[in-house]
PDB file of N, CA and C in Angstrom:
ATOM      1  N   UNK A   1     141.019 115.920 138.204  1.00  0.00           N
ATOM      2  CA  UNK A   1     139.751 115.254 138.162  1.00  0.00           C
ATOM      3  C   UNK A   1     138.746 115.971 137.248  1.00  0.00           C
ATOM      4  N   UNK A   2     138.552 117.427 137.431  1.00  0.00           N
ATOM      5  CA  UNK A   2     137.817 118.193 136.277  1.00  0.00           C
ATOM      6  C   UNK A   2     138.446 117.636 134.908  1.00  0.00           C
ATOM      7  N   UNK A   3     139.162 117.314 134.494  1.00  0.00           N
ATOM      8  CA  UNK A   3     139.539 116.821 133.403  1.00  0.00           C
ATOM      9  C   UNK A   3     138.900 115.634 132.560  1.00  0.00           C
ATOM     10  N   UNK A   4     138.596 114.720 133.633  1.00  0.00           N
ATOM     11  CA  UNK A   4     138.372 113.624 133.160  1.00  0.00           C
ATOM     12  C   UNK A   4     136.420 113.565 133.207  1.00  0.00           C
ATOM     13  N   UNK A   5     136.314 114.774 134.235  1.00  0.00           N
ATOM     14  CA  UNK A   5     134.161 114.750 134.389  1.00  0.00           C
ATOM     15  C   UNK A   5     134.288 115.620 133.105  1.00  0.00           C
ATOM     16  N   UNK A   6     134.788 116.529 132.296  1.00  0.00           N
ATOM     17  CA  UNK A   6     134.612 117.129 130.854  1.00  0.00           C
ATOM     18  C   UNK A   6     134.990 116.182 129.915  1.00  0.00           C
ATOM     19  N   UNK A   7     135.654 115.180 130.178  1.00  0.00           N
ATOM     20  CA  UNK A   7     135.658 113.740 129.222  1.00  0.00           C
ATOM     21  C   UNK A   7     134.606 113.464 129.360  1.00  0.00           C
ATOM     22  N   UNK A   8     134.078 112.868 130.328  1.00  0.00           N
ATOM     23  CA  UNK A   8     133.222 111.696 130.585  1.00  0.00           C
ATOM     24  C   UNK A   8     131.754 112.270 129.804  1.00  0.00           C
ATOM     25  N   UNK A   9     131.706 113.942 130.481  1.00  0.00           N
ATOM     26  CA  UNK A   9     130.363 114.570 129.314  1.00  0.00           C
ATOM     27  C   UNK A   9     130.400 115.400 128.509  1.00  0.00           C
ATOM     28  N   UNK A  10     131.885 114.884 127.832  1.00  0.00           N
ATOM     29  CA  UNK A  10     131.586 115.020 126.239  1.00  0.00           C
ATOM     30  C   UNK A  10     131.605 114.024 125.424  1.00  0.00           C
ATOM     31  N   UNK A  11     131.973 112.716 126.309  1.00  0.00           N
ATOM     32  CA  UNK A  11     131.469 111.009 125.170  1.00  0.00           C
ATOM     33  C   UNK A  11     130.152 110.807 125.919  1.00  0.00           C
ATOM     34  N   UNK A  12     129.312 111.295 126.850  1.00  0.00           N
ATOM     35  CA  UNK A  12     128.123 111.077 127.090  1.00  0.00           C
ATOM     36  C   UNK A  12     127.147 111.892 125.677  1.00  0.00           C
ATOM     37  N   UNK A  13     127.604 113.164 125.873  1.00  0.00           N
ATOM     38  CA  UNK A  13     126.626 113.753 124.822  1.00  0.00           C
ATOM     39  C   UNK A  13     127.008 113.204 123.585  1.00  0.00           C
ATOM     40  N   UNK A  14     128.217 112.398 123.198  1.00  0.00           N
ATOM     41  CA  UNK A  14     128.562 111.989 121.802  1.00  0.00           C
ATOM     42  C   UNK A  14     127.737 111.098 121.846  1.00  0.00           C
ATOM     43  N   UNK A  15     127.384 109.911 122.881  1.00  0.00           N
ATOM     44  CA  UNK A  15     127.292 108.805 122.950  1.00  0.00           C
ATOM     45  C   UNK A  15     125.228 109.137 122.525  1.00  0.00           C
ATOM     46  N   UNK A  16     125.238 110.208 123.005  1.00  0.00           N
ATOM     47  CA  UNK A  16     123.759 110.602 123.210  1.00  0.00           C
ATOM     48  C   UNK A  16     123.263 110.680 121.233  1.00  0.00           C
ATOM     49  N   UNK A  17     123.958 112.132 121.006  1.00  0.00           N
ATOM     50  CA  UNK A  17     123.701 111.798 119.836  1.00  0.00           C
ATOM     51  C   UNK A  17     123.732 110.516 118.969  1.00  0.00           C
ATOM     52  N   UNK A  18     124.997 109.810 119.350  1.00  0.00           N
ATOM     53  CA  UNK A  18     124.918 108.712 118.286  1.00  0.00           C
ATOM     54  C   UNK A  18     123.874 107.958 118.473  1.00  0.00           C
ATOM     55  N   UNK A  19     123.278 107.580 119.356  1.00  0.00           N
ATOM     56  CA  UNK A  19     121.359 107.247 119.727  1.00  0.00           C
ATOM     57  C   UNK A  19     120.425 107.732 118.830  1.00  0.00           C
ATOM     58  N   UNK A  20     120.679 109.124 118.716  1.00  0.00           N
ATOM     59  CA  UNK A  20     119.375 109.884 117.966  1.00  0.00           C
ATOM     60  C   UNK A  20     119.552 109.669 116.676  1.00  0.00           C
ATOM     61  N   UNK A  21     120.852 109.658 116.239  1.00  0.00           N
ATOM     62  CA  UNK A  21     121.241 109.323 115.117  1.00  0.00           C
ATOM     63  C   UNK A  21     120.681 108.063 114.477  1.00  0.00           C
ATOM     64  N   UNK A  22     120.888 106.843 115.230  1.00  0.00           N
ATOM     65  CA  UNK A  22     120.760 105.635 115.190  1.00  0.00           C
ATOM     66  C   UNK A  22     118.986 105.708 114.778  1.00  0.00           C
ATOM     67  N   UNK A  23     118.647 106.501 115.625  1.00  0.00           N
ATOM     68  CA  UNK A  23     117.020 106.330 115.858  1.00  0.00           C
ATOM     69  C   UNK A  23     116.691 106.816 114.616  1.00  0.00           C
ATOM     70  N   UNK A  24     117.252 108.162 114.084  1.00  0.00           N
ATOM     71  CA  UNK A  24     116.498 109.196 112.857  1.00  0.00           C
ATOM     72  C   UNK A  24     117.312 107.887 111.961  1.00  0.00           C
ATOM     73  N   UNK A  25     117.834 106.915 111.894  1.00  0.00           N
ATOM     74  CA  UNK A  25     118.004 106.786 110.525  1.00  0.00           C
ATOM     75  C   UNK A  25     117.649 105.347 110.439  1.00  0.00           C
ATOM     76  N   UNK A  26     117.117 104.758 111.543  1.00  0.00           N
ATOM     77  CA  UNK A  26     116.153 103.521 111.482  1.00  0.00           C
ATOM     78  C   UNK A  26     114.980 104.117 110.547  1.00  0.00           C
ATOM     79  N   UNK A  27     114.284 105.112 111.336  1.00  0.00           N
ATOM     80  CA  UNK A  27     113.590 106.007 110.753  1.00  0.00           C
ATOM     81  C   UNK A  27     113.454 106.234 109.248  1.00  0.00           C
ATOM     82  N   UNK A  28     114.627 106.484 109.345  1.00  0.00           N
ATOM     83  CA  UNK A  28     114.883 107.075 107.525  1.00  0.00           C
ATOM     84  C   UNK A  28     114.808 105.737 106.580  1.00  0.00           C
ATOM     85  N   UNK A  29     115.182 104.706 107.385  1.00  0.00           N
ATOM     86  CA  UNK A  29     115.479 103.477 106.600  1.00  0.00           C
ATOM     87  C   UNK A  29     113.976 102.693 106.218  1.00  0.00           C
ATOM     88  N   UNK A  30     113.009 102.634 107.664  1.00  0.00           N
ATOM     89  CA  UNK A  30     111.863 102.439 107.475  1.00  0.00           C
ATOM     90  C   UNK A  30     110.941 103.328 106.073  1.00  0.00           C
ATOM     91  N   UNK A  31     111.080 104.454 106.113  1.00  0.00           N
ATOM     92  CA  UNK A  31     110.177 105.329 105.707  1.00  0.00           C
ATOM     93  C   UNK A  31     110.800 105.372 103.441  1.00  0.00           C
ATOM     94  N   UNK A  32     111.964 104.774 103.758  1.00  0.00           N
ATOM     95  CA  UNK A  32     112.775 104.208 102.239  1.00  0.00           C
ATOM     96  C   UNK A  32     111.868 103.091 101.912  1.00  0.00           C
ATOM     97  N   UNK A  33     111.938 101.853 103.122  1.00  0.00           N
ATOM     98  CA  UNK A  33     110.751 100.526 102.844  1.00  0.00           C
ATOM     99  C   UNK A  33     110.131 101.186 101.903  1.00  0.00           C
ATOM    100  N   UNK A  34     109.360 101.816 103.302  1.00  0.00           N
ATOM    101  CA  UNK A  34     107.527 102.040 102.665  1.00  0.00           C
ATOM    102  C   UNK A  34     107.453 103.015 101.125  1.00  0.00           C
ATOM    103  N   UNK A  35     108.698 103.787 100.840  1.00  0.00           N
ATOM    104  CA  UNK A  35     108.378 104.552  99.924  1.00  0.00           C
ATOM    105  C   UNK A  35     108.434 103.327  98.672  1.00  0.00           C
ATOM    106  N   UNK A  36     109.748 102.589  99.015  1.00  0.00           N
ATOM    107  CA  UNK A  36     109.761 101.471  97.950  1.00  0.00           C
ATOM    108  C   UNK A  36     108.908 100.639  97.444  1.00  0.00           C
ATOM    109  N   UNK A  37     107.969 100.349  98.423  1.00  0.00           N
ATOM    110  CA  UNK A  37     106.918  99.438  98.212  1.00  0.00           C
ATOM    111  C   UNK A  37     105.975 100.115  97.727  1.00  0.00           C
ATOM    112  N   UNK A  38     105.531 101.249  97.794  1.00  0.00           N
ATOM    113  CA  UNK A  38     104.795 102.131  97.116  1.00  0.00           C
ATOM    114  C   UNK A  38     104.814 102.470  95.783  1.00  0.00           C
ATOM    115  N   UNK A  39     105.951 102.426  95.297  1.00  0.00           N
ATOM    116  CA  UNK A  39     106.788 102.971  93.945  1.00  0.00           C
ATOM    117  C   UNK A  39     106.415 101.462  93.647  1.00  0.00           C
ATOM    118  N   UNK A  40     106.807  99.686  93.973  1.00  0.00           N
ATOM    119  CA  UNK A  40     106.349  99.106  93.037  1.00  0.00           C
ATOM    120  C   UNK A  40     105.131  98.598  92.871  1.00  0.00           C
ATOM    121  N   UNK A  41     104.162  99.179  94.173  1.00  0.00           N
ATOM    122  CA  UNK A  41     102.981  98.638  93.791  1.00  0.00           C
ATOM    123  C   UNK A  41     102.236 100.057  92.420  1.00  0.00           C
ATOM    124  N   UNK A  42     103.000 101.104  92.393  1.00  0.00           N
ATOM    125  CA  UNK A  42     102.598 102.196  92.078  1.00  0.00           C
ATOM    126  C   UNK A  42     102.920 101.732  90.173  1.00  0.00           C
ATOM    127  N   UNK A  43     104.052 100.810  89.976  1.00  0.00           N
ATOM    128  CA  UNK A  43     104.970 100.214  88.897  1.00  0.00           C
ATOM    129  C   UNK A  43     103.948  98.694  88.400  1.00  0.00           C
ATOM    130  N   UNK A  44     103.440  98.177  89.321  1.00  0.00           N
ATOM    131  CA  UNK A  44     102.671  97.338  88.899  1.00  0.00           C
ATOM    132  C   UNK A  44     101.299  97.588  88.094  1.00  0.00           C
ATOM    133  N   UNK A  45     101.341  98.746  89.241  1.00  0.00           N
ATOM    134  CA  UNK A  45      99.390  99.324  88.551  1.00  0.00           C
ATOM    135  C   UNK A  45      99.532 100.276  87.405  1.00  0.00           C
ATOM    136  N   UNK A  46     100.755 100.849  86.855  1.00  0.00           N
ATOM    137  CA  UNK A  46     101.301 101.109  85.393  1.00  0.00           C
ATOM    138  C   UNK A  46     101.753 100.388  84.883  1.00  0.00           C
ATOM    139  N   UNK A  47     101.849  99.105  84.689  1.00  0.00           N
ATOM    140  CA  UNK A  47     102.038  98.138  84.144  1.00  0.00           C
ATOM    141  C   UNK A  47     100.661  97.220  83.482  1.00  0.00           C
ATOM    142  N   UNK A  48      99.669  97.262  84.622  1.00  0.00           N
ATOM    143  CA  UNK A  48      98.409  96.600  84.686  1.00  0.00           C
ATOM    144  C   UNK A  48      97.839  97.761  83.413  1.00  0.00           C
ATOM    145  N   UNK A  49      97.645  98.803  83.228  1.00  0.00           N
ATOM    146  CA  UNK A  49      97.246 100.389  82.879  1.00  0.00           C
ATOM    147  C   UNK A  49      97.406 100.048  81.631  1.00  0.00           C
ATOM    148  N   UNK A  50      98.848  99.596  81.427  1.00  0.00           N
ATOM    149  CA  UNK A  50      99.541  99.800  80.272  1.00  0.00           C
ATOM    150  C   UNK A  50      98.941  98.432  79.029  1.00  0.00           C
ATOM    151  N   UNK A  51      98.920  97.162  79.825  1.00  0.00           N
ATOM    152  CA  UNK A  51      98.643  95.947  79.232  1.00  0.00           C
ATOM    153  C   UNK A  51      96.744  95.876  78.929  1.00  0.00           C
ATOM    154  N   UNK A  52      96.183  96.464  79.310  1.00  0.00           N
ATOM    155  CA  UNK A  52      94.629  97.001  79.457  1.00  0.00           C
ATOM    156  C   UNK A  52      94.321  98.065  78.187  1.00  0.00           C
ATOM    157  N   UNK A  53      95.531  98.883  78.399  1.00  0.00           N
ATOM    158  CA  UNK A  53      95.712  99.865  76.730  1.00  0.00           C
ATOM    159  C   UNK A  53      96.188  98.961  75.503  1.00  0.00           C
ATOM    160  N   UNK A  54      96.919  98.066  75.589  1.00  0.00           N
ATOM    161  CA  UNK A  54      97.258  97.577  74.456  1.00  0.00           C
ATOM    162  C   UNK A  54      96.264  96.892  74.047  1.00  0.00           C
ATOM    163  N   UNK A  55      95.234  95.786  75.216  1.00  0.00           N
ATOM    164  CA  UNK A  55      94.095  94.887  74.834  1.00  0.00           C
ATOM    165  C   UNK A  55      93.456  96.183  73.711  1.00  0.00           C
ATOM    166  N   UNK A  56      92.885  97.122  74.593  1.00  0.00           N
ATOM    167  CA  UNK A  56      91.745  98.067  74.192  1.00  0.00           C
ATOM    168  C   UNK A  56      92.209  98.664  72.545  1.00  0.00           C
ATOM    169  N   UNK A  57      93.504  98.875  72.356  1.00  0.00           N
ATOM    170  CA  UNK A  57      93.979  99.187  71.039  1.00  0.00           C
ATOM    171  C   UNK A  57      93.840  97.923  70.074  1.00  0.00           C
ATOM    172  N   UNK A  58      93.891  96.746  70.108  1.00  0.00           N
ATOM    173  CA  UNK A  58      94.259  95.507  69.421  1.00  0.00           C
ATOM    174  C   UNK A  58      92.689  95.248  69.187  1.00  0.00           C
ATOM    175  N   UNK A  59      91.624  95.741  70.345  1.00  0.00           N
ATOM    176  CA  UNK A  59      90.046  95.491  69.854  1.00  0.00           C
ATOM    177  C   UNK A  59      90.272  96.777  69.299  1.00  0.00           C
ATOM    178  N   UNK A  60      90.396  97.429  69.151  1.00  0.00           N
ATOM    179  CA  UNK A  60      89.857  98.804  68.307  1.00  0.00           C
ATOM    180  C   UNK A  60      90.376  98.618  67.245  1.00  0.00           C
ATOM    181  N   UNK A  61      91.482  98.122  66.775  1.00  0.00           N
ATOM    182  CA  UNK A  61      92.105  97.637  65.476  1.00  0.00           C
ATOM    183  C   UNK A  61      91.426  97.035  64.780  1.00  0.00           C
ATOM    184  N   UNK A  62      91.199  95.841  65.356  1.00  0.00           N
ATOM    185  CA  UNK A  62      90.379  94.621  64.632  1.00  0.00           C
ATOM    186  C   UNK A  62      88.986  95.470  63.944  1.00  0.00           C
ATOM    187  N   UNK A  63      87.850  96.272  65.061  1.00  0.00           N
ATOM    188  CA  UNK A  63      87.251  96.754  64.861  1.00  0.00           C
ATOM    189  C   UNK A  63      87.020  97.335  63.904  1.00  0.00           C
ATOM    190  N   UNK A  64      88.266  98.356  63.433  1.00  0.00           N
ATOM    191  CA  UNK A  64      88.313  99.667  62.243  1.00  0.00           C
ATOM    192  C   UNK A  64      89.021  98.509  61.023  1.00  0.00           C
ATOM    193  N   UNK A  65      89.383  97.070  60.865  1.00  0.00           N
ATOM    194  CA  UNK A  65      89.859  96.895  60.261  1.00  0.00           C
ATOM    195  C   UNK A  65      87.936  95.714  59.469  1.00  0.00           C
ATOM    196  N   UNK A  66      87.434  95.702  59.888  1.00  0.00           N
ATOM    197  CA  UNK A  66      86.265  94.978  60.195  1.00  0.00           C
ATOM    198  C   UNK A  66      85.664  95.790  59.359  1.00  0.00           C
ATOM    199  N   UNK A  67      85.334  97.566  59.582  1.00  0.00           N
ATOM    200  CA  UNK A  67      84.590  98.580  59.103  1.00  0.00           C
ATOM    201  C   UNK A  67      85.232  98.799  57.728  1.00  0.00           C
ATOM    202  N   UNK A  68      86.493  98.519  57.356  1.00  0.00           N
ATOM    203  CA  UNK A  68      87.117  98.567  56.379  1.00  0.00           C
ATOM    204  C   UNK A  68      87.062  97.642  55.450  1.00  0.00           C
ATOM    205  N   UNK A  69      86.642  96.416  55.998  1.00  0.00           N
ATOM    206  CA  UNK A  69      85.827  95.410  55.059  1.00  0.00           C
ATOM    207  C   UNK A  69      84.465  95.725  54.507  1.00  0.00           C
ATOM    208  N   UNK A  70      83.810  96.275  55.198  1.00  0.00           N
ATOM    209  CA  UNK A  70      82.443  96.847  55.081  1.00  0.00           C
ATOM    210  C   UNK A  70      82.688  97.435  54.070  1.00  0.00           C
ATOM    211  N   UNK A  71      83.167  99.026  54.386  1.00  0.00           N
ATOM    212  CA  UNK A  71      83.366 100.027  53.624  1.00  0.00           C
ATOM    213  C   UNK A  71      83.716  99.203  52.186  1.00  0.00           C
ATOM    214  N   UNK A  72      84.672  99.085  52.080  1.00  0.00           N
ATOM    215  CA  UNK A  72      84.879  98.238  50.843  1.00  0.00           C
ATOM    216  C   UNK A  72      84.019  97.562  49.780  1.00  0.00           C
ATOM    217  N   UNK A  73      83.412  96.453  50.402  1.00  0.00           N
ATOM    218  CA  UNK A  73      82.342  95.968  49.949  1.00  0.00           C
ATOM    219  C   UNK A  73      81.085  96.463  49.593  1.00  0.00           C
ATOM    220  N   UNK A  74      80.777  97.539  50.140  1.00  0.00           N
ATOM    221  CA  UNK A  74      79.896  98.170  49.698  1.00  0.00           C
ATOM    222  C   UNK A  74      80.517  98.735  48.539  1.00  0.00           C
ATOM    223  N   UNK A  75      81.344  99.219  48.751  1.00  0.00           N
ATOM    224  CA  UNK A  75      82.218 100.531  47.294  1.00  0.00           C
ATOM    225  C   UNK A  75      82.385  99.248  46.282  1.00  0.00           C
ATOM    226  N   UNK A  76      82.073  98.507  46.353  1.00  0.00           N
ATOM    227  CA  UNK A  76      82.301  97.031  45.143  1.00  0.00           C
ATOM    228  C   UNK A  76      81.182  97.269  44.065  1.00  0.00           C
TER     229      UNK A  76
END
């Protein structure tokens, strides 16, 4: 009979861990979500960053290309 109560609690404590296990890696799985969603809202707002730099370069172009008409015309 001792045989079978050192079975019974050593698939209890297996059974135990595999719980905690279960639990830390819901855990782990949740905390992947949230990192993910972070990373693309983090991917959007370098994206937004990025399309805001190109406007701001394409007016600054026009701009220096504007002053370069100037310049010119005067040197005429």
């Amino acid at each position: 009979m001792d045989l079978f109560n050192n079975l019974e609690e050593k698939l209890e404590s297996i059974l135990s861990k595999f719980e905690s296990l279960k639990e830390a890696n819901a855990a782990l799985q949740n905390n992947l979500s949230l990192k993910d969603q972070a990373l693309k809202e983090a991917e959007a707002a370098l994206e937004k960053v990025n399309q805001e730099r190109e406007v701001i370069r394409q007016r600054i172009d026009k701009i220096l290309k504007r002053l370069e008409i100037l310049d010119k015309g005067e040197s005429a």
